[in-house]
Protein backbone atom coordinates (compact mmCIF):
# COMPACT_ATOMS: atom_id res chain seq x y z
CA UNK A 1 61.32 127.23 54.41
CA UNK A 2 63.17 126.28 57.33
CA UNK A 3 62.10 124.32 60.30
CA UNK A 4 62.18 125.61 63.62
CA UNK A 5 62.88 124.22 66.50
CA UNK A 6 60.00 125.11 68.90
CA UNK A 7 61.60 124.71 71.81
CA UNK A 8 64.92 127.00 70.89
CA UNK A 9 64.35 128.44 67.56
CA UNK A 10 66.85 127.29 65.82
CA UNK A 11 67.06 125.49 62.60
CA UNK A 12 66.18 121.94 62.78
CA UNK A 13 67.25 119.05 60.28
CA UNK A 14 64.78 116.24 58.31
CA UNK A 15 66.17 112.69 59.50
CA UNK A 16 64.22 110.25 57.69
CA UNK A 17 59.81 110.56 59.35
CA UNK A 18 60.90 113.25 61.91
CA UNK A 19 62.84 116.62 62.31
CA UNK A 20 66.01 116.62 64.54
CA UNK A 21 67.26 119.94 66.78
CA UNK A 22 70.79 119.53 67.09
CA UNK A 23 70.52 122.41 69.35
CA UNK A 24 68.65 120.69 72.00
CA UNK A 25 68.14 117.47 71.16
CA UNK A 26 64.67 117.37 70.83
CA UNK A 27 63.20 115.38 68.20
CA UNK A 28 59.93 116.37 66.59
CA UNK A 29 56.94 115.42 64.35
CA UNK A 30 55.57 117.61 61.43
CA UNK A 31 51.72 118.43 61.78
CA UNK A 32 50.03 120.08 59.14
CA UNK A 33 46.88 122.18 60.11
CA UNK A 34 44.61 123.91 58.18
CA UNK A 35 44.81 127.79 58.13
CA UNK A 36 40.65 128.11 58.81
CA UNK A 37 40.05 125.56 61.30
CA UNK A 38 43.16 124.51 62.72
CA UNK A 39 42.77 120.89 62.59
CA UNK A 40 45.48 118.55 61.40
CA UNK A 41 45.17 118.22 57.10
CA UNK A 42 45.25 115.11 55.39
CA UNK A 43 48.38 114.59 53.46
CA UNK A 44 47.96 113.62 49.53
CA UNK A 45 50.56 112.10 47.59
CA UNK A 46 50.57 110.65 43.97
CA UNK A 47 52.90 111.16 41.23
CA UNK A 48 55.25 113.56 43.17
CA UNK A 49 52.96 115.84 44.33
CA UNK A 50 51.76 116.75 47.46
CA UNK A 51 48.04 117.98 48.13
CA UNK A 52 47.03 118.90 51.33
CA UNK A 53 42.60 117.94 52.50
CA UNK A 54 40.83 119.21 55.27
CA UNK A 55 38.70 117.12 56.26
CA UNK A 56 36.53 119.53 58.03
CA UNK A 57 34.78 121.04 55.71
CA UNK A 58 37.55 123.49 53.91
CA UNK A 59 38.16 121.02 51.06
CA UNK A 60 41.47 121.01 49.71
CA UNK A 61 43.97 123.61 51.04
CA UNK A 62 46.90 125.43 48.68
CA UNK A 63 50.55 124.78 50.52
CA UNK A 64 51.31 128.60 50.68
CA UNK A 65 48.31 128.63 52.86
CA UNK A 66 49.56 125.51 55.67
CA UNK A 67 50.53 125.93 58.81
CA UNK A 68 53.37 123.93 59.94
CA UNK A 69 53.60 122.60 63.69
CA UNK A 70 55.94 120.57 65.41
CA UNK A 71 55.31 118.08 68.18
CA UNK A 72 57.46 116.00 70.62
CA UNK A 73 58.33 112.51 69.15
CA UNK A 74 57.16 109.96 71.49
């Protein structure tokens, strides 16, 4: 799946904690949020995998189910 820039739409690229739109220039920050409430997901990592944990009260949420967001870097 391919990130997109929110700003133009166009296909942003991973450089090193943040995604880059060559585009426009802008430089953004992944957020996952979970698909019920909305609220950003803990991010698990151990062995290779990645589990995602809402900490809200939806437990822990499948990746096919995410939603990805991207914010202005600061």
């Amino acid at each position: 799946m391919d990130a997109l820039c929110p700003v133009c739409q166009q296909v942003m690229v991973q450089v090193s904690d943040h995604f880059h739109c060559s585009h426009c220039y802008g430089n953004y920050q992944q957020q996952v949020d979970c698909p019920d409430c909305g609220k950003p997901l803990q991010v698990l990592k151990a062995c290779g995998a990645v589990d995602y944990f809402c900490q809200h009260g939806h437990g822990l949420i499948s990746k096919s189910r995410v939603h990805f967001s991207y914010l202005p870097t600061v």
